[in-house]
N, C-alpha and C. Protein backbone atom coordinates (compact mmCIF):
# COMPACT_ATOMS: atom_id res chain seq x y z
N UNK A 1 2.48 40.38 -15.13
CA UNK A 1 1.93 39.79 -13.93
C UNK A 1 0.65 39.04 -14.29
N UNK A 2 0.78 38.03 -13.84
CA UNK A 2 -0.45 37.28 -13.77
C UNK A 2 -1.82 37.35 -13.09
N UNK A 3 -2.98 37.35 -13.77
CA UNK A 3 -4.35 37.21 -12.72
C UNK A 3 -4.44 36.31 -12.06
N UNK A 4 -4.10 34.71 -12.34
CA UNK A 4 -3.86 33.70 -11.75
C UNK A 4 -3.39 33.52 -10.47
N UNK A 5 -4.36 32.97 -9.76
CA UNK A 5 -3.15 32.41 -8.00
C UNK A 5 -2.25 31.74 -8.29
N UNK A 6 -1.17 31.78 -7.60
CA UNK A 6 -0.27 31.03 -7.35
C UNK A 6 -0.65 29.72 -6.94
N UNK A 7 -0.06 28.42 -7.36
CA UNK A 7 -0.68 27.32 -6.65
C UNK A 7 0.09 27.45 -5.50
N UNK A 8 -0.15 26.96 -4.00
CA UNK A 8 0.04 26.44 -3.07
C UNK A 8 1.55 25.62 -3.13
N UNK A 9 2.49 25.84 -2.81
CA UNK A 9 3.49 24.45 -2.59
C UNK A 9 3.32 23.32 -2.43
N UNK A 10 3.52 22.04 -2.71
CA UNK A 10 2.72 21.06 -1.77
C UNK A 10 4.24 21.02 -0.65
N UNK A 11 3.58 20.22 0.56
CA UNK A 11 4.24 20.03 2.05
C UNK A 11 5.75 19.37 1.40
N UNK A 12 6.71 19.83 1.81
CA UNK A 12 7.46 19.43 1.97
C UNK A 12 8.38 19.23 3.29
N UNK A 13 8.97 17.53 2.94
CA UNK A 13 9.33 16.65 4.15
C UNK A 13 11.19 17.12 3.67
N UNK A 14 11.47 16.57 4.90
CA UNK A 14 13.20 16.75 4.69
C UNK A 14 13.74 15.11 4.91
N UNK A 15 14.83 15.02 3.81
CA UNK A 15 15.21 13.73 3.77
C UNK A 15 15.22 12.80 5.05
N UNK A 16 15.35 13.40 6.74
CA UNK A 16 15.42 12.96 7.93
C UNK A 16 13.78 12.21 7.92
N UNK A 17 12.85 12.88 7.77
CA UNK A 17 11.49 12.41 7.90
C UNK A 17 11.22 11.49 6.12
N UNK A 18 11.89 11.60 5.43
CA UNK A 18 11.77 10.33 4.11
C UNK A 18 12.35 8.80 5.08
N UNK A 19 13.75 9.19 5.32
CA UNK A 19 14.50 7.70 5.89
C UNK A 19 13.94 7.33 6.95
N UNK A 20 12.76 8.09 7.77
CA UNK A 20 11.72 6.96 8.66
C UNK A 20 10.89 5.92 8.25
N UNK A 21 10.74 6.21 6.97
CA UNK A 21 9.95 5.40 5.90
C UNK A 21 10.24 4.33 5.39
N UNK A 22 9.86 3.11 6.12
CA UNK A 22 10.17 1.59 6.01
C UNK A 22 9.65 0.86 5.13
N UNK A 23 10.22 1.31 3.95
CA UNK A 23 9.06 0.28 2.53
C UNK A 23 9.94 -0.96 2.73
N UNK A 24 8.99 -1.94 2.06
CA UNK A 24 9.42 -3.38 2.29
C UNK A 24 8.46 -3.96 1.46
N UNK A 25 9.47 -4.94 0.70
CA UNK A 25 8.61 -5.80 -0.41
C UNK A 25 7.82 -7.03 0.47
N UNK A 26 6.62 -7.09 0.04
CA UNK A 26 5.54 -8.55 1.09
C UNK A 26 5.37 -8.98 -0.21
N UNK A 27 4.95 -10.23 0.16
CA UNK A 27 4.38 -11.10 -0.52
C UNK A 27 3.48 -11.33 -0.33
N UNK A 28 1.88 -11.27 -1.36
CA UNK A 28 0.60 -12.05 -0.57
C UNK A 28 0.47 -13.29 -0.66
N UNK A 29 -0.07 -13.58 0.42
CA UNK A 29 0.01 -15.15 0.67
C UNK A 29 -1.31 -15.72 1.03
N UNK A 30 -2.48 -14.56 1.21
CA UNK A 30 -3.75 -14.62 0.54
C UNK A 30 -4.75 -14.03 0.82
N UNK A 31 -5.94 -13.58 0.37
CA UNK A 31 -6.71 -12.44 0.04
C UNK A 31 -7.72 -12.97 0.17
N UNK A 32 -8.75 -11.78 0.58
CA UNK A 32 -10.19 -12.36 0.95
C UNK A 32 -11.18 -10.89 1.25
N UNK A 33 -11.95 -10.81 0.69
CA UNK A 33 -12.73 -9.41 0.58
C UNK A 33 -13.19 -9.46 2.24
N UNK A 34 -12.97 -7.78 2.56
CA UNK A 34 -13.39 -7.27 3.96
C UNK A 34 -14.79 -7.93 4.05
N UNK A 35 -14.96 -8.45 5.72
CA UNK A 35 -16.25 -8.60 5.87
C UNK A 35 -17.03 -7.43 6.32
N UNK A 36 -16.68 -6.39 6.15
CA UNK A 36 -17.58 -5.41 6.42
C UNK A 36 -17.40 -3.87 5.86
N UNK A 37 -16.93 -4.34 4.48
CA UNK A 37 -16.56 -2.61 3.52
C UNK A 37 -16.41 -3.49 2.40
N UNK A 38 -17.32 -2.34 1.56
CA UNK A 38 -17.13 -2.34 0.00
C UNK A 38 -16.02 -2.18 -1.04
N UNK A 39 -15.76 -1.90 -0.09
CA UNK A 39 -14.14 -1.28 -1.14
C UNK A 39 -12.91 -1.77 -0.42
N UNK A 40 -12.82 -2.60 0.72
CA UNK A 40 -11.50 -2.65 1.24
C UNK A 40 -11.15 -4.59 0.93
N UNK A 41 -10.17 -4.56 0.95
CA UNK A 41 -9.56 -6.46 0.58
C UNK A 41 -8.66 -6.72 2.10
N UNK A 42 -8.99 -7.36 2.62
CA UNK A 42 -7.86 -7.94 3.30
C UNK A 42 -6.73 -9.08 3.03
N UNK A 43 -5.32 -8.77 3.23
CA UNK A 43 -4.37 -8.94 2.49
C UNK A 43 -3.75 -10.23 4.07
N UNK A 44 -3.14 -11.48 3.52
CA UNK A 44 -1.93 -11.44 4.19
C UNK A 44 -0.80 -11.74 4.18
N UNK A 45 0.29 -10.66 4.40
CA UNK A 45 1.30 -10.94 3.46
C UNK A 45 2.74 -10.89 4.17
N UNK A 46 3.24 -12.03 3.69
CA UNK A 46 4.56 -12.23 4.29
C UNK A 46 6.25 -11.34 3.59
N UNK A 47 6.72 -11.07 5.00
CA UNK A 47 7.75 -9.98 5.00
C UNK A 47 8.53 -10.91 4.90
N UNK A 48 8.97 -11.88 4.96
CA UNK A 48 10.59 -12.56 5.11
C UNK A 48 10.95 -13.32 6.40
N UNK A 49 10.43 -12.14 7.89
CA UNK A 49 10.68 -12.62 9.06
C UNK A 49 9.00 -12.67 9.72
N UNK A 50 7.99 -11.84 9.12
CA UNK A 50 6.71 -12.26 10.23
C UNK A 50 5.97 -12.04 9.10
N UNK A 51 4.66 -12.38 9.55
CA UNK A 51 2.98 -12.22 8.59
C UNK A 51 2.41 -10.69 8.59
N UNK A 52 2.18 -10.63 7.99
CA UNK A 52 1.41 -9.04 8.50
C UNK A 52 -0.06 -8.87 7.96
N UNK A 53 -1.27 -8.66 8.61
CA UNK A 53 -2.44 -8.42 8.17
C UNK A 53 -2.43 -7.14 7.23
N UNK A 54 -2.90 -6.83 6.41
CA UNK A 54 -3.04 -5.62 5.70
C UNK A 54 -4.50 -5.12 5.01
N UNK A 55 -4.70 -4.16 5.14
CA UNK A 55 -6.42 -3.93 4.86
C UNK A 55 -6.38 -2.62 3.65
N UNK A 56 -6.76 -2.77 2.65
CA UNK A 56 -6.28 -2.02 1.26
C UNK A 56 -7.89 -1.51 0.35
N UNK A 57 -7.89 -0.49 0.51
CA UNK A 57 -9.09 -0.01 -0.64
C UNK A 57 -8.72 -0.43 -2.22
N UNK A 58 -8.62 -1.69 -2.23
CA UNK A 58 -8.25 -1.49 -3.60
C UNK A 58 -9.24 -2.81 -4.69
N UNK A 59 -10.54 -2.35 -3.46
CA UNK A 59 -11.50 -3.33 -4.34
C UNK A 59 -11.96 -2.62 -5.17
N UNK A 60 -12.34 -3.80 -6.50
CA UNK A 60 -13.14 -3.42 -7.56
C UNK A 60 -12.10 -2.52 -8.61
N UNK A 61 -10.77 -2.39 -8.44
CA UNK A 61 -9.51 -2.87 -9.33
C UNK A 61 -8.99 -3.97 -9.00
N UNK A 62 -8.89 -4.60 -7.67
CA UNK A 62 -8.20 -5.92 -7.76
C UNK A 62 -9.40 -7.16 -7.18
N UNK A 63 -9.08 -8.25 -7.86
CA UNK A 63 -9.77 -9.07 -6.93
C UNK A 63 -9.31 -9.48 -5.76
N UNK A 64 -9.26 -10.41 -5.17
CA UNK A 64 -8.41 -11.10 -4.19
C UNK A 64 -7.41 -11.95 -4.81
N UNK A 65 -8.40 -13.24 -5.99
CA UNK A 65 -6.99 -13.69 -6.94
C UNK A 65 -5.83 -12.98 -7.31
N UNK A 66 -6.20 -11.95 -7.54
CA UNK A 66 -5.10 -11.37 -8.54
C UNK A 66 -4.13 -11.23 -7.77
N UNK A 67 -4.32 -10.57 -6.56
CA UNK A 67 -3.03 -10.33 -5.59
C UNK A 67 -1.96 -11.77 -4.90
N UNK A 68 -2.92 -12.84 -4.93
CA UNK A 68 -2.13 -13.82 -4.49
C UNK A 68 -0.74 -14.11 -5.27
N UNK A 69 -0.04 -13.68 -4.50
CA UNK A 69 1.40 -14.48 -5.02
C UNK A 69 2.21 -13.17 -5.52
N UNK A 70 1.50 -12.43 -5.29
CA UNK A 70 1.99 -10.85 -6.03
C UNK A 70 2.76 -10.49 -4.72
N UNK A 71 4.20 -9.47 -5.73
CA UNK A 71 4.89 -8.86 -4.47
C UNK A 71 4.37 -7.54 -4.57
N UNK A 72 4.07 -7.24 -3.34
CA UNK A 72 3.74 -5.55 -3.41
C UNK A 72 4.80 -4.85 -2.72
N UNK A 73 4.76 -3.69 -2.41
CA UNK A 73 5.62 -2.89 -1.79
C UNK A 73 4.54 -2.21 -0.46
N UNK A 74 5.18 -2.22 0.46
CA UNK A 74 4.36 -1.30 1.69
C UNK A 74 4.86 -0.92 2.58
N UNK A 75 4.48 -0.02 3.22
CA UNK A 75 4.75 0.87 4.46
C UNK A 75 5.00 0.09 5.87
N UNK A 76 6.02 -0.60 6.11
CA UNK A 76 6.10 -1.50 7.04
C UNK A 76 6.49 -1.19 8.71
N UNK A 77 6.49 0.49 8.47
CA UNK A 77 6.39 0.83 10.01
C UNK A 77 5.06 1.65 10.18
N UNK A 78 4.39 1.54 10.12
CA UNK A 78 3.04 2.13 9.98
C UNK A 78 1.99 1.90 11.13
N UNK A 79 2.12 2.24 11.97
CA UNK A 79 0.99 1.65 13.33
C UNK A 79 0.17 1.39 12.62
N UNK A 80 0.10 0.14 13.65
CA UNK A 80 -1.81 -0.25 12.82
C UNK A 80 -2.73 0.50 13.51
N UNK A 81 -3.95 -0.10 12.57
CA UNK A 81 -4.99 0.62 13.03
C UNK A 81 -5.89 -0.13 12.82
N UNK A 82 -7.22 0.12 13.26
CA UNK A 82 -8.44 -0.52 12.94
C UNK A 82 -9.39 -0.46 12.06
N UNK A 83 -9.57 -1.12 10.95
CA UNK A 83 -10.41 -0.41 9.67
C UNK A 83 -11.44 -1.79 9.64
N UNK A 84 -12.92 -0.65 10.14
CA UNK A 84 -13.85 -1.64 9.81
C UNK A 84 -13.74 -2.74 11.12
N UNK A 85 -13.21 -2.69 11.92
CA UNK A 85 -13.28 -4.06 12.53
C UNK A 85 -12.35 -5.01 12.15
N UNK A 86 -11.17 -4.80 11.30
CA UNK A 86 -10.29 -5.56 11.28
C UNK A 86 -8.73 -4.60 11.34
N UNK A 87 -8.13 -5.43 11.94
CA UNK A 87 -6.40 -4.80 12.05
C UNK A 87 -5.83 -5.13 10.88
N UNK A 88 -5.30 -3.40 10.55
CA UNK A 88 -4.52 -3.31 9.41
C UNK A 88 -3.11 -2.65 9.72
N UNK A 89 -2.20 -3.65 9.81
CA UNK A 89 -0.44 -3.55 10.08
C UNK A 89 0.33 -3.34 8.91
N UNK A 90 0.09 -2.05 8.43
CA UNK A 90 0.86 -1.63 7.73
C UNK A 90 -0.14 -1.12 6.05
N UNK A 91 0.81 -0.80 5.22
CA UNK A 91 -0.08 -0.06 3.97
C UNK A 91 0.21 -0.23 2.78
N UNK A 92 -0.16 -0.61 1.50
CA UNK A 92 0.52 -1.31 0.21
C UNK A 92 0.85 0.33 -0.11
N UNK A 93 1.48 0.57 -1.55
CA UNK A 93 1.80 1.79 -2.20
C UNK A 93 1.05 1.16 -3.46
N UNK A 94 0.43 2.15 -3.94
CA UNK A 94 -0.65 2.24 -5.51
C UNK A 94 -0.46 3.61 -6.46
N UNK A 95 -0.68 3.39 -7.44
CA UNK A 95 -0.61 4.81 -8.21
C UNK A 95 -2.06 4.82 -8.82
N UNK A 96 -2.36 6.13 -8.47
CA UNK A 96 -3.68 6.52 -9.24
C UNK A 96 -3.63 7.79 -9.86
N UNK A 97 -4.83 7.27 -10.93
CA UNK A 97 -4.85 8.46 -12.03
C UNK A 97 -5.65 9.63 -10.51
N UNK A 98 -5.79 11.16 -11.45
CA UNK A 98 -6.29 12.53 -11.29
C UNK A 98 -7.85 11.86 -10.01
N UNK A 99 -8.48 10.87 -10.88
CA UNK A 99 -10.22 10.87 -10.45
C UNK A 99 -10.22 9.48 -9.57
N UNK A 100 -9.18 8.78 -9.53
CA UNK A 100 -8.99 7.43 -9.28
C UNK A 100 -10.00 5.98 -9.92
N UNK A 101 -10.12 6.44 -11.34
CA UNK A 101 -10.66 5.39 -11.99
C UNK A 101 -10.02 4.45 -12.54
N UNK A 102 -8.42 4.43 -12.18
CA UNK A 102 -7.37 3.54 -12.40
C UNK A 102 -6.47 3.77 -11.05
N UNK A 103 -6.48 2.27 -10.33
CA UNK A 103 -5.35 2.23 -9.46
C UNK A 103 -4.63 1.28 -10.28
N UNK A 104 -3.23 1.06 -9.49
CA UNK A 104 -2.28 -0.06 -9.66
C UNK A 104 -1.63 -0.10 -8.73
N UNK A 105 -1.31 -1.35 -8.21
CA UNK A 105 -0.82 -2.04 -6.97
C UNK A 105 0.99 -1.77 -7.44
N UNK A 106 1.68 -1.47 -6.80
CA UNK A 106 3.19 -0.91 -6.99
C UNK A 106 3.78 -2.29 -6.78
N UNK A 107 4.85 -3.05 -7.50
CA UNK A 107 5.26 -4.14 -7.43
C UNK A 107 6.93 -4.12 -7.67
N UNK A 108 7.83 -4.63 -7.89
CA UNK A 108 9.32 -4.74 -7.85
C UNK A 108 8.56 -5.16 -9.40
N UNK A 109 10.07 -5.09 -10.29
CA UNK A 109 10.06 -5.19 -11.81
C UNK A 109 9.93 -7.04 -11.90
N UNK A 110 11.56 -7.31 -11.09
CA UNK A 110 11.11 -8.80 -10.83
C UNK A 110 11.10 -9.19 -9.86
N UNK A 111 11.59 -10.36 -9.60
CA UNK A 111 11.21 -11.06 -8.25
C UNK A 111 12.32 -11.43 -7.57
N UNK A 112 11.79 -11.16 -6.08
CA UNK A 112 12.84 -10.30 -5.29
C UNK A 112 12.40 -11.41 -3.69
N UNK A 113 13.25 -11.39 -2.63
CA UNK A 113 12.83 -12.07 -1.43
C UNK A 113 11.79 -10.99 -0.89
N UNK A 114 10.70 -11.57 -0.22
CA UNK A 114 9.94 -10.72 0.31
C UNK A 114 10.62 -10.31 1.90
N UNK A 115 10.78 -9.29 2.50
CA UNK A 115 11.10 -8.47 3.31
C UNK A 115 12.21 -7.24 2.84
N UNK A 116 12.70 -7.97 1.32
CA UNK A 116 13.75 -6.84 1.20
C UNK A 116 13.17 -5.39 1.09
N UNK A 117 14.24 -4.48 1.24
CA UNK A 117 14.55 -3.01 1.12
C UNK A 117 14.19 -2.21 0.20
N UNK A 118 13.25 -1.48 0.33
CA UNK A 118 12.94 -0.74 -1.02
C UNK A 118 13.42 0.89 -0.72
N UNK A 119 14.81 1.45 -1.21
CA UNK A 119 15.18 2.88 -1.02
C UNK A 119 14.70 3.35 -2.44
């Protein structure tokens, strides 16, 4: 027997609450640092059928250049919300290390129409 705790489970969802989950490849179509947060970029990026504003902590790994023209992947049923004073419709997907001193913006391998299906 171990002295050690047991870790915790993490939460688990059931495949019914995964397939609510509307990822969808956007395209940015152009970028411009929040006017009022240090760390957030505002994104805007086209799905295929509409525009979508998007508001992303992912300053100071990305610039704004970098994202232009980039396909990302995001959360495309996502109520918006208000961050900072600007509407953010929807959410990119990123991978970060343990401390988050490395993000990366999640992208399709190649290039793909923007609105398609990401299962």
């Amino acid at each position: 027997m171990s002295d050690q705790p047991t870790a915790p489970k993490p939460e688990m969802i059931t495949f019914d609450d995964f397939a609510k989950i509307k990822l969808r490849v956007g395209r940015v179509i152009s970028a411009m640092d929040h006017p009022n947060a240090d760390k957030l970029l505002v994104l805007k990026v086209d799905l295929g059928t509409e525009q979508r504003q998007i508001c992303a902590g992912i300053k100071g790994f990305y610039t704004a250049d970098q994202l232009v023209g980039k396909n990302i992947i995001l959360v495309a049923n996502l109520a918006p919300r208000m961050m900072r004073g600007q509407e953010s419709q929807g959410m990119l997907l990123a991978a970060s290390d343990a401390d988050r001193t490395k993000v990366i913006v999640l992208s399709p391998e190649s290039d793909i129409e923007p609105g398609s299906i990401v299962s």
